[in-house]
C-alpha atoms as a PDB file:
ATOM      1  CA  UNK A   1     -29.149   5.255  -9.721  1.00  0.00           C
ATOM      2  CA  UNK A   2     -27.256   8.477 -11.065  1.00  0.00           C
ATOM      3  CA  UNK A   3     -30.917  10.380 -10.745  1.00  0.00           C
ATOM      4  CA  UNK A   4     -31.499   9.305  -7.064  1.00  0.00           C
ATOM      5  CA  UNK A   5     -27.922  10.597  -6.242  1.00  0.00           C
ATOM      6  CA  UNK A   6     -28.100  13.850  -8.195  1.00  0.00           C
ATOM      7  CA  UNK A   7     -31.709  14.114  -6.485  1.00  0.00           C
ATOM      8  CA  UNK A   8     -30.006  13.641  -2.885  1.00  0.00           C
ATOM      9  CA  UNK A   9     -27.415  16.107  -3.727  1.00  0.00           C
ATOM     10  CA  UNK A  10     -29.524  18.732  -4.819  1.00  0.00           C
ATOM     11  CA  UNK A  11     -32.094  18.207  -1.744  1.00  0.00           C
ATOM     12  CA  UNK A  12     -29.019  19.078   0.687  1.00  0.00           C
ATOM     13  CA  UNK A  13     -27.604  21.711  -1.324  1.00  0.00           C
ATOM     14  CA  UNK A  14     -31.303  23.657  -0.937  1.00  0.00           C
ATOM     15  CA  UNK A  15     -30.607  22.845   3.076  1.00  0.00           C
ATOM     16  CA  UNK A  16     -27.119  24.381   2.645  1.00  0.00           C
ATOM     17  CA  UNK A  17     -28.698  27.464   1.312  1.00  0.00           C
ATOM     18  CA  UNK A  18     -31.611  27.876   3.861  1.00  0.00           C
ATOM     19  CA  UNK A  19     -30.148  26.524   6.531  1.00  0.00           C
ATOM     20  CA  UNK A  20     -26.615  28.636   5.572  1.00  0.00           C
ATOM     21  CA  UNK A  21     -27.441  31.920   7.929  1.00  0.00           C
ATOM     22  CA  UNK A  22     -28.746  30.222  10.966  1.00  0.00           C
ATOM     23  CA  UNK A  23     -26.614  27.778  12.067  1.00  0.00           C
ATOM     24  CA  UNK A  24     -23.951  29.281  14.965  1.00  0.00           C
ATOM     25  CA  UNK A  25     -20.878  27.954  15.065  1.00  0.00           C
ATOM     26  CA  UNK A  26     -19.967  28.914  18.436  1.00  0.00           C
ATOM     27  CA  UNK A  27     -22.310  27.089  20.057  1.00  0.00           C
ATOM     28  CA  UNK A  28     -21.130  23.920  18.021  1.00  0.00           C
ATOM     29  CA  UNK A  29     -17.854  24.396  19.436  1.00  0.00           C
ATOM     30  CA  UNK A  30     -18.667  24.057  23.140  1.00  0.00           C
ATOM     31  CA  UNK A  31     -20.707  21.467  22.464  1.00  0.00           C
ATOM     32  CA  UNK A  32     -17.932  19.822  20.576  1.00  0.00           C
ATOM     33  CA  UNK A  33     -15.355  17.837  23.166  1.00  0.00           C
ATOM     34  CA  UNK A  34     -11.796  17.150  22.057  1.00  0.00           C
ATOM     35  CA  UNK A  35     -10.721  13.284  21.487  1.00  0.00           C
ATOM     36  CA  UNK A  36      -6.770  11.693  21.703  1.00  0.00           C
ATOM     37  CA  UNK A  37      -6.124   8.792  19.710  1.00  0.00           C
ATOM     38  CA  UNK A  38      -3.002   6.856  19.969  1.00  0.00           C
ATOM     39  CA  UNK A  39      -1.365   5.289  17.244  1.00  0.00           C
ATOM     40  CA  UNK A  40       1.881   3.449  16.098  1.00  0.00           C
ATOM     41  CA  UNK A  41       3.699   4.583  13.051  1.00  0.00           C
ATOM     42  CA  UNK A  42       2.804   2.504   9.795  1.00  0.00           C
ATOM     43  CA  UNK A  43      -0.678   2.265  11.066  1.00  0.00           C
ATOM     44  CA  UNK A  44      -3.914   3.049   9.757  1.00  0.00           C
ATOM     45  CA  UNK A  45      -6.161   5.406  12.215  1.00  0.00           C
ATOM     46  CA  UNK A  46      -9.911   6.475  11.734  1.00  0.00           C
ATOM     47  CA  UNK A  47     -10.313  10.464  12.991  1.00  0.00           C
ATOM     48  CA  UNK A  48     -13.813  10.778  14.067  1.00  0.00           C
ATOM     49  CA  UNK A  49     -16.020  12.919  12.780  1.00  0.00           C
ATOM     50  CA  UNK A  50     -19.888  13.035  12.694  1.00  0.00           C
ATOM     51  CA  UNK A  51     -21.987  15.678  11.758  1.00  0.00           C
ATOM     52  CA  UNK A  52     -25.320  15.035  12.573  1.00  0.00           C
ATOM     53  CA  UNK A  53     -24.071  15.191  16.408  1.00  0.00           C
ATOM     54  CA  UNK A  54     -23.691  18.493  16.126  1.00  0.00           C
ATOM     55  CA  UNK A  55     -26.012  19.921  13.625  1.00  0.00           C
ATOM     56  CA  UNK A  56     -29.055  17.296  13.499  1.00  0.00           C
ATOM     57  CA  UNK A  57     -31.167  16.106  10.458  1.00  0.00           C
ATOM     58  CA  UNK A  58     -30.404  19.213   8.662  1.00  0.00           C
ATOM     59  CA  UNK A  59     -27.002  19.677   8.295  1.00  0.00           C
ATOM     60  CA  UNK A  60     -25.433  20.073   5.231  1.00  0.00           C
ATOM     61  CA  UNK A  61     -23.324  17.304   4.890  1.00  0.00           C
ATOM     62  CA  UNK A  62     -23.252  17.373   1.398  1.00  0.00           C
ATOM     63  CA  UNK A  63     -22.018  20.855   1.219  1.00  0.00           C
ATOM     64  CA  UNK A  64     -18.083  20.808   1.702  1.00  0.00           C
ATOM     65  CA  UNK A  65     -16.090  18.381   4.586  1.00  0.00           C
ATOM     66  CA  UNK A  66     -12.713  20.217   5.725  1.00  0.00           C
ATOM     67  CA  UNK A  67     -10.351  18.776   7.967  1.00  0.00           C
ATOM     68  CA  UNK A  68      -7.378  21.235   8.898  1.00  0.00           C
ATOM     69  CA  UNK A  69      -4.159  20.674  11.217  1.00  0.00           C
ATOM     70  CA  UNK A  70      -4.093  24.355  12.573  1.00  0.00           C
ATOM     71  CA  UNK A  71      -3.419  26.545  11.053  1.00  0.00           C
ATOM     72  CA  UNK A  72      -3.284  24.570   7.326  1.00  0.00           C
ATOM     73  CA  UNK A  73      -5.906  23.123   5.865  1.00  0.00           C
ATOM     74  CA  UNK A  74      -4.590  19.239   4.695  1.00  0.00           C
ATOM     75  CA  UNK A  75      -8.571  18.030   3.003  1.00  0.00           C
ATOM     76  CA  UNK A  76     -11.246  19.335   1.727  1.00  0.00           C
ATOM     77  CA  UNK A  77     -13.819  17.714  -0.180  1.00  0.00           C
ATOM     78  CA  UNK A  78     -16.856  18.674  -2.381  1.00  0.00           C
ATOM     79  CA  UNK A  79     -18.490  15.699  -3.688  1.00  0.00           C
ATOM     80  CA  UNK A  80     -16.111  14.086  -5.602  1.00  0.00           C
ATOM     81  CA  UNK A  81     -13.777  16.702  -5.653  1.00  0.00           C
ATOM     82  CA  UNK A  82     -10.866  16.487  -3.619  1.00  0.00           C
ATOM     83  CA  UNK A  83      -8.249  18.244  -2.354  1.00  0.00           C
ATOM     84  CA  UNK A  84      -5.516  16.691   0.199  1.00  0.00           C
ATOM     85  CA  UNK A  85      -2.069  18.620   1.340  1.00  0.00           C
ATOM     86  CA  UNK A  86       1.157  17.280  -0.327  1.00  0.00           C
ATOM     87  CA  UNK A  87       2.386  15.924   3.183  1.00  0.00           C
ATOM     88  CA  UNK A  88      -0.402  13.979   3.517  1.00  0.00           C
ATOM     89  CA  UNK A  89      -0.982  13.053  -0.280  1.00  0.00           C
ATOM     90  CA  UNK A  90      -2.059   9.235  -1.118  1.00  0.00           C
ATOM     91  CA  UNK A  91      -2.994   8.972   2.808  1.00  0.00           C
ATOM     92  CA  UNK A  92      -6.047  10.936   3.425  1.00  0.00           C
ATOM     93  CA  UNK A  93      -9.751   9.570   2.406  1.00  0.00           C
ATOM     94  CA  UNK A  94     -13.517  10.498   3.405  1.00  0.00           C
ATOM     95  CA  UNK A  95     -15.427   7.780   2.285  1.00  0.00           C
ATOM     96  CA  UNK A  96     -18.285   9.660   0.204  1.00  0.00           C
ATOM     97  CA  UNK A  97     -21.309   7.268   0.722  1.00  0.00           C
ATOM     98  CA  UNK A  98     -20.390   7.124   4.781  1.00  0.00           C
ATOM     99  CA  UNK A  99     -20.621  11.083   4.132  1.00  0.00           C
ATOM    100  CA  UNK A 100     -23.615  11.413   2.728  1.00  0.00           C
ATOM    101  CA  UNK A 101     -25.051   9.228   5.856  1.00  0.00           C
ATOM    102  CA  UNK A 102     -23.311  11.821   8.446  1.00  0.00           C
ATOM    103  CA  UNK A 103     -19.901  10.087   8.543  1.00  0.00           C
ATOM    104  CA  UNK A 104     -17.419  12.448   7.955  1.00  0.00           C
ATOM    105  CA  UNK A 105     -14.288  10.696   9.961  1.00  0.00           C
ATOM    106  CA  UNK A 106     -11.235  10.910   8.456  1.00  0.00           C
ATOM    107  CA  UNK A 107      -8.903   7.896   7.614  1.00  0.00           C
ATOM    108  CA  UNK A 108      -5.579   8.663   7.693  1.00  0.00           C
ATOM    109  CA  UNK A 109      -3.420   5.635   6.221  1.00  0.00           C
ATOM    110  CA  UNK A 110       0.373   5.062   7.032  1.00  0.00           C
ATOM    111  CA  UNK A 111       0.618   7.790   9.868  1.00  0.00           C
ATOM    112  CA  UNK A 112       4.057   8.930  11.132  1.00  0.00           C
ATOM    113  CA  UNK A 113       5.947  10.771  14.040  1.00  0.00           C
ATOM    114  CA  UNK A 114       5.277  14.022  12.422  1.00  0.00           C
ATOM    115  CA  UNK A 115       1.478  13.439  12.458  1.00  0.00           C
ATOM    116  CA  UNK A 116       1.226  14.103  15.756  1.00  0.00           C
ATOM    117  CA  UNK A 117      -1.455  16.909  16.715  1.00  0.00           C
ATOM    118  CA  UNK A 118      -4.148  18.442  16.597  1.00  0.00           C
ATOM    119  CA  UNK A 119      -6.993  18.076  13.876  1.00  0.00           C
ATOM    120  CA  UNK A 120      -9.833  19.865  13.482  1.00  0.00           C
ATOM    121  CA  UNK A 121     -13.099  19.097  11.260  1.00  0.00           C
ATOM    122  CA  UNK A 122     -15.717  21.910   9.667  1.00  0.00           C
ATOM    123  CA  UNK A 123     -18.572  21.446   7.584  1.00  0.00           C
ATOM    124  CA  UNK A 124     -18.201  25.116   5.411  1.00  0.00           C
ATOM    125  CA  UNK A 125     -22.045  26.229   4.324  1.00  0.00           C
ATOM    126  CA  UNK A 126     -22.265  27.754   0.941  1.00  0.00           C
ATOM    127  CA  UNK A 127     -24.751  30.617   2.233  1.00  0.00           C
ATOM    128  CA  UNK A 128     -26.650  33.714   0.043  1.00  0.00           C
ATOM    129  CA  UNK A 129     -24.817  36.050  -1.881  1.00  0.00           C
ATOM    130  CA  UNK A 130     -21.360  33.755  -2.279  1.00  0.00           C
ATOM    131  CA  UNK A 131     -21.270  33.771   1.676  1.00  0.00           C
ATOM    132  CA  UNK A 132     -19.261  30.976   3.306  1.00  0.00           C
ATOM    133  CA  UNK A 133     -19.476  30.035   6.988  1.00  0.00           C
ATOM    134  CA  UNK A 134     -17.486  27.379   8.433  1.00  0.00           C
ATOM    135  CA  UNK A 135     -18.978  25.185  11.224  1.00  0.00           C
ATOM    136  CA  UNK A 136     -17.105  23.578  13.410  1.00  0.00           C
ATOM    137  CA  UNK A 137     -17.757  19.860  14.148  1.00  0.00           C
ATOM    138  CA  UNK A 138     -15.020  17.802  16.006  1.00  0.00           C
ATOM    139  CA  UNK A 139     -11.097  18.381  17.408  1.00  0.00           C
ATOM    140  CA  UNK A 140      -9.147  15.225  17.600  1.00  0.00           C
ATOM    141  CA  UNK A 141      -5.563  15.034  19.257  1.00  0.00           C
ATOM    142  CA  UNK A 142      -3.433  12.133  17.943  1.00  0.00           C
ATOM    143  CA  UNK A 143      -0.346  11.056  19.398  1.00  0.00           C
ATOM    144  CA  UNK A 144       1.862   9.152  16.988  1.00  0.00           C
ATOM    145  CA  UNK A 145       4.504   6.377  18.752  1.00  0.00           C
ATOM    146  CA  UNK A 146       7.538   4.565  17.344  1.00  0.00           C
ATOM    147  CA  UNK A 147       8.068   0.954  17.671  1.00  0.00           C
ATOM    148  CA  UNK A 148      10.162  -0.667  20.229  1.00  0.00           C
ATOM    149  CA  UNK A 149      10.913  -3.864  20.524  1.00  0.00           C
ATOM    150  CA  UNK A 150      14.414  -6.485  21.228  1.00  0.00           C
ATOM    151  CA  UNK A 151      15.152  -9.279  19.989  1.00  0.00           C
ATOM    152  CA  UNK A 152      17.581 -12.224  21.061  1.00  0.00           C
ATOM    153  CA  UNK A 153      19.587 -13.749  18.219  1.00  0.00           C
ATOM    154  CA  UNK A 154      22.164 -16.713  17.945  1.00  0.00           C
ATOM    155  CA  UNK A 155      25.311 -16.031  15.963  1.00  0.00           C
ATOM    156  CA  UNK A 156      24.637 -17.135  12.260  1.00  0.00           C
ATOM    157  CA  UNK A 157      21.019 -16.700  12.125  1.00  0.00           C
ATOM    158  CA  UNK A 158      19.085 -14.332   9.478  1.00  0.00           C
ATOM    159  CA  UNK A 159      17.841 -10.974  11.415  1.00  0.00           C
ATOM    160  CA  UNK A 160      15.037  -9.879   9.843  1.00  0.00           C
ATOM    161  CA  UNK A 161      14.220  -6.390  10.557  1.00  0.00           C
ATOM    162  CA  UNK A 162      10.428  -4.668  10.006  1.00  0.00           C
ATOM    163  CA  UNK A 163      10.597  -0.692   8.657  1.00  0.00           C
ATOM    164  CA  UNK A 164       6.963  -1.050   9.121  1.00  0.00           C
ATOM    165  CA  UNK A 165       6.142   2.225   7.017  1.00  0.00           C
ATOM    166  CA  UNK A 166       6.876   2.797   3.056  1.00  0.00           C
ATOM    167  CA  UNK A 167       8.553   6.121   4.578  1.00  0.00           C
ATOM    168  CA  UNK A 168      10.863   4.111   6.356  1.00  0.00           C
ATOM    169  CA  UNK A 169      14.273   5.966   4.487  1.00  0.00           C
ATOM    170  CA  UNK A 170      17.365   4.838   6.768  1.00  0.00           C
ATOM    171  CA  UNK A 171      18.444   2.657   9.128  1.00  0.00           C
ATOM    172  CA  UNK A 172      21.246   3.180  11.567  1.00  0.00           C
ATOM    173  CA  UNK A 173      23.517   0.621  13.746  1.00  0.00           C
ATOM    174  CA  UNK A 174      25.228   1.769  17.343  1.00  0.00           C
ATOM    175  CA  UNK A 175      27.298  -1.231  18.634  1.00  0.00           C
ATOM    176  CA  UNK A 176      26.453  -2.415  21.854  1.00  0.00           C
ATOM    177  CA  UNK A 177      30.281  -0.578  23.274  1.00  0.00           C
ATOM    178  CA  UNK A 178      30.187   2.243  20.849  1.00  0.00           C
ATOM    179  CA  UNK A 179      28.517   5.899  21.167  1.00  0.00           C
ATOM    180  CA  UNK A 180      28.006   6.509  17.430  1.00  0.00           C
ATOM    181  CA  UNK A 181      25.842   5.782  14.708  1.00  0.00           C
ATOM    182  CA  UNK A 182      26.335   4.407  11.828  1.00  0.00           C
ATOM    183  CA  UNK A 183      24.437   4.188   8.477  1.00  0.00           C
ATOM    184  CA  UNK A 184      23.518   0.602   7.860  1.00  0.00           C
ATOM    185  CA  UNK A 185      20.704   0.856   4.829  1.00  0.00           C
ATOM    186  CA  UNK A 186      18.751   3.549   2.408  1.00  0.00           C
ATOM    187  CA  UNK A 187      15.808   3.657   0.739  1.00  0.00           C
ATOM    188  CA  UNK A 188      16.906   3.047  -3.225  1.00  0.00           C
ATOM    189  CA  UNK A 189      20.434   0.660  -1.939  1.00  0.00           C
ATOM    190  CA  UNK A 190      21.173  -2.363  -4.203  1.00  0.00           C
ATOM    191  CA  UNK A 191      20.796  -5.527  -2.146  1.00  0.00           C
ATOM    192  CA  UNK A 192      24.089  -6.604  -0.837  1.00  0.00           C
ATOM    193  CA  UNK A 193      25.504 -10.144   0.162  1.00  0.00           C
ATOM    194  CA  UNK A 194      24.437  -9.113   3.871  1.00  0.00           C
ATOM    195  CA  UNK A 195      21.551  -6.967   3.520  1.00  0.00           C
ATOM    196  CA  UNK A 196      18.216  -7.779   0.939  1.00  0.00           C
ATOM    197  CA  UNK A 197      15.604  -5.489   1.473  1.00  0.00           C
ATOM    198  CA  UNK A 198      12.018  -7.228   0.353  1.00  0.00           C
ATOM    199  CA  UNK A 199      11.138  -7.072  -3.083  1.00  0.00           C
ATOM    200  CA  UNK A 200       7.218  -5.981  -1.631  1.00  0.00           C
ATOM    201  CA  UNK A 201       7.133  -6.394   1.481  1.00  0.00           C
ATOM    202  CA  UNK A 202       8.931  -3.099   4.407  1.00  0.00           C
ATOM    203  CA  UNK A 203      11.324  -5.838   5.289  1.00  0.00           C
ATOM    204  CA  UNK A 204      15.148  -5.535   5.535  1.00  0.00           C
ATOM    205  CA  UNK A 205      17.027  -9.177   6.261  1.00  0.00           C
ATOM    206  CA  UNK A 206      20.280  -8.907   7.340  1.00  0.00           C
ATOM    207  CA  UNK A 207      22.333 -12.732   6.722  1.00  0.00           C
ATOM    208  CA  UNK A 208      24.681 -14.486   9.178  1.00  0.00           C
ATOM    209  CA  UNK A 209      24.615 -12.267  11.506  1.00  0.00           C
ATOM    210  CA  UNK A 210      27.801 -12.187  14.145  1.00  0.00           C
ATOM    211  CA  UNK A 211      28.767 -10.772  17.991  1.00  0.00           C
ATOM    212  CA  UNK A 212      29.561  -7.416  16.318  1.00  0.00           C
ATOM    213  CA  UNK A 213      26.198  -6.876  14.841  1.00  0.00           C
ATOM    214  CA  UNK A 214      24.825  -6.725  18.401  1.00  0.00           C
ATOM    215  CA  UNK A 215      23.492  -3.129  19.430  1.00  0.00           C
ATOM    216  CA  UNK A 216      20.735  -0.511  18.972  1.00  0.00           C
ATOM    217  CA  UNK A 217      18.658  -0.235  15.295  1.00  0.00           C
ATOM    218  CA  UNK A 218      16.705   2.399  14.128  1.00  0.00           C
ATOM    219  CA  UNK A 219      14.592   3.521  11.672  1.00  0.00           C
ATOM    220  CA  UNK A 220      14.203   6.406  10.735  1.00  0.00           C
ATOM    221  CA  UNK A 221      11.872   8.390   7.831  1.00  0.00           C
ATOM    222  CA  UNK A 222      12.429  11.621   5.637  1.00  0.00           C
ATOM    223  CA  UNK A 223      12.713  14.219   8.191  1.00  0.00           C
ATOM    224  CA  UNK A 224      14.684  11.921  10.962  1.00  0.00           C
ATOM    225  CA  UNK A 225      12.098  10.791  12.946  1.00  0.00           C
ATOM    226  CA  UNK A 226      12.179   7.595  14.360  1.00  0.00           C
ATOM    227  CA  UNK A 227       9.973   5.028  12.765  1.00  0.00           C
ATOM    228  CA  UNK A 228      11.278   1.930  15.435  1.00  0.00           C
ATOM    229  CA  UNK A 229      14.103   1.062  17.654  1.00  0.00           C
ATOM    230  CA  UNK A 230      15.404  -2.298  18.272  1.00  0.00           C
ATOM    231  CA  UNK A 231      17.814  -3.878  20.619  1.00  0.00           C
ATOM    232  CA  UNK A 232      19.705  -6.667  19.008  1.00  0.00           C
ATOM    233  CA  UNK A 233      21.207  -9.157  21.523  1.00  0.00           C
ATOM    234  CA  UNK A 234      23.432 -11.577  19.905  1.00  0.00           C
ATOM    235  CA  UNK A 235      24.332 -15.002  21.796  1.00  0.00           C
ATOM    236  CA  UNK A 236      27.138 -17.439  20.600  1.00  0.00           C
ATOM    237  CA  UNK A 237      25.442 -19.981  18.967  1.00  0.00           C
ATOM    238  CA  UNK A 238      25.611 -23.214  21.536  1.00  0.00           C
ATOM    239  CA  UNK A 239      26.740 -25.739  19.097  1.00  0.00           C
ATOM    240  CA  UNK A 240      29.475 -23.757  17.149  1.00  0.00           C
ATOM    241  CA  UNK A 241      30.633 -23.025  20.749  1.00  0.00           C
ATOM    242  CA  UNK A 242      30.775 -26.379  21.771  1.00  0.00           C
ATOM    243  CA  UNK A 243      32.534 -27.229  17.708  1.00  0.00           C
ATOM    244  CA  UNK A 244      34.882 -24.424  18.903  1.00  0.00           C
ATOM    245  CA  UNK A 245      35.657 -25.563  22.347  1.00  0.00           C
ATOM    246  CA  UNK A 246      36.307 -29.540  21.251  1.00  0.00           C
ATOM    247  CA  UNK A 247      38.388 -28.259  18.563  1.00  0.00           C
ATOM    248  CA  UNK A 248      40.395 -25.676  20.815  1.00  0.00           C
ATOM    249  CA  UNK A 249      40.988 -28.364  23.826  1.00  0.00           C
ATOM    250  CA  UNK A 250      41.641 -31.254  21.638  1.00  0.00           C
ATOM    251  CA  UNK A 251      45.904 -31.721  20.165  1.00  0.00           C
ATOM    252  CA  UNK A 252      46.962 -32.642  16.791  1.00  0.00           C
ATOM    253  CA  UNK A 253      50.286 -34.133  15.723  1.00  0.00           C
ATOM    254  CA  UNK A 254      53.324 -34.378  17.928  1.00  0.00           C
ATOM    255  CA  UNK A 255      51.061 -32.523  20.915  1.00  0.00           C
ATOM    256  CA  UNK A 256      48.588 -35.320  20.627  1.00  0.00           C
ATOM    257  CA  UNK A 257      51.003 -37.971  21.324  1.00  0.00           C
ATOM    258  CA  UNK A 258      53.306 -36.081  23.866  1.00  0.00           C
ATOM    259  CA  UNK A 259      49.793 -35.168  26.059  1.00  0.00           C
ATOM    260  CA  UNK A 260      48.183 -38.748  25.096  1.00  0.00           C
ATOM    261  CA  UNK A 261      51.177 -41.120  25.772  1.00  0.00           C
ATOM    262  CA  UNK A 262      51.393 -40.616  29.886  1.00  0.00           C
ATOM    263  CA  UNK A 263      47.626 -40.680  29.893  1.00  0.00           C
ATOM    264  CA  UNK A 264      47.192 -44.301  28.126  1.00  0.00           C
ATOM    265  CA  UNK A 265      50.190 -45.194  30.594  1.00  0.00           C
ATOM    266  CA  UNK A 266      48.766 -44.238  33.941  1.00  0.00           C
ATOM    267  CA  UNK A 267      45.020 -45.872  32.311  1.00  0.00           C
ATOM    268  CA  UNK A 268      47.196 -49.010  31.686  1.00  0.00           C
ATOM    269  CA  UNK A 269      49.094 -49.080  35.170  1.00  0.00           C
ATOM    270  CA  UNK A 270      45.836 -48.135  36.874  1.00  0.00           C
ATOM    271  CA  UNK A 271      43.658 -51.075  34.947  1.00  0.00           C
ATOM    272  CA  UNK A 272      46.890 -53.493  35.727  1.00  0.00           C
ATOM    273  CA  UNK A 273      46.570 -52.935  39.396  1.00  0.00           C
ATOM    274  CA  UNK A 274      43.345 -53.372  39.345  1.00  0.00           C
ATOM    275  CA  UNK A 275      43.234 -56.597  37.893  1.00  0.00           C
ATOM    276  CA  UNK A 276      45.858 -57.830  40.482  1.00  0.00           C
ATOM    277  CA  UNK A 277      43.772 -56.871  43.315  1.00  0.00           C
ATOM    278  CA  UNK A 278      41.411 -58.911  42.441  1.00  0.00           C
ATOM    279  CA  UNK A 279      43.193 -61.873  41.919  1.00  0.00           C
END
């Protein structure tokens, strides 16, 4: 198995070398168009990318894949040596055997506000006499989106509230009356009586909640960005209301008996005349 691979290598690495010189770049580039992608933060997106579009049956795929957001470079890949940008590190991934078969789409795992952009993909050709040339392949806009959503509530239920992303860092509370924010959570806070953020999974519960908890959420990452908003409307939960109304109209003690007595009179007088009517 090693042999065959080593064998394939080596058979594209000649192409790279003759085929270095004569390949123009320019004319990849018009021929190249530019595709959006739209995402929502936490997601996972694919990039395309595919070389033998552009190049045909003899382009050096093997050579060296390099993906840059203008003007940085964030991957590049030789075989099985990598090399990713630290903004982007643990999220970036060429799969080498879709490579080798002309696949050279990124994946870009987790993606955030601050993704958004442009990305560009080159296949660089290893020509004679340590000459590089970089050929360009693809341009891919993506447009990264926070998540909005409301929710509807009854007082004393658990709200249970999705940061979506693992760079989900804050959250932040405006009151439904108020025009200021408030910090509600961190990344790295000790669970609290009210708020238990899940042991594995980018959830944040909050217990019990109450009238006052109702209002705008947000979640935000590292650099501020929003990761999702979320309108909160609270409702007075119908039976406690109910509880709260029989228990506020109904007297105790000497109030009972002063508002009860000329009732159970005027029932008695009422049922008595009743009676002798019929009679």
């Amino acid at each position: 198995m090693k042999k065959t691979k080593m064998g394939f290598w080596f058979f594209i690495l000649l192409q790279c070398f003759l085929t270095g010189n004569t390949v123009d770049s320019s004319s990849l580039s018009s021929a190249s168009r530019t595709k959006s992608i739209m995402s929502t933060v936490g997601d996972q997106v694919v990039l395309p990318c595919s070389w033998k579009s552009g190049l045909g049956e003899v382009a050096p795929s093997a050579c060296h894949v390099q993906w840059v957001a203008p003007p940085k470079t964030i991957f590049e890949q030789r075989g099985k040596d990598v090399a990713v940008a630290e903004k982007f590190m643990g999220r970036l991934e060429v799969p080498e055997k879709k490579l080798e078969s002309g696949d050279c789409s990124l994946i870009m795992k987790d993606v955030q506000i601050g993704d958004t952009g442009r990305y560009e993909s080159f296949i660089v050709v290893d020509g004679a006499m340590s000459r590089k040339e970089r050929l360009f392949i693809q341009s891919v806009k993506l447009f990264v989106i926070d998540h909005k959503s409301e929710y509807f509530y009854q007082t004393g239920e658990d709200l249970v509230l999705e940061l979506h992303s693992q760079h989900a860092f804050r959250v932040v509370f405006q009151g439904r009356n108020s025009s200021e924010w408030s910090d509600l959570w961190m990344r790295g806070d000790k669970n609290s009586q009210r708020l238990e953020k899940h042991p594995l999974q980018e959830k944040l519960t909050m217990k019990k909640i109450k009238s006052s908890d109702e209002g705008t959420y947000k979640v935000l990452d590292e650099q501020g960005l929003a990761v999702s908003t979320v309108q909160l409307y609270v409702e007075e939960n119908s039976l406690d209301f109910r509880v709260h109304q029989r228990l506020e109209y109904v007297p105790t003690g000497a109030a009972a008996k002063s508002s009860h007595s000329p009732i159970l009179l005027l029932s008695v007088l009422v049922s008595s005349f009743q009676i002798l009517h019929l009679l």
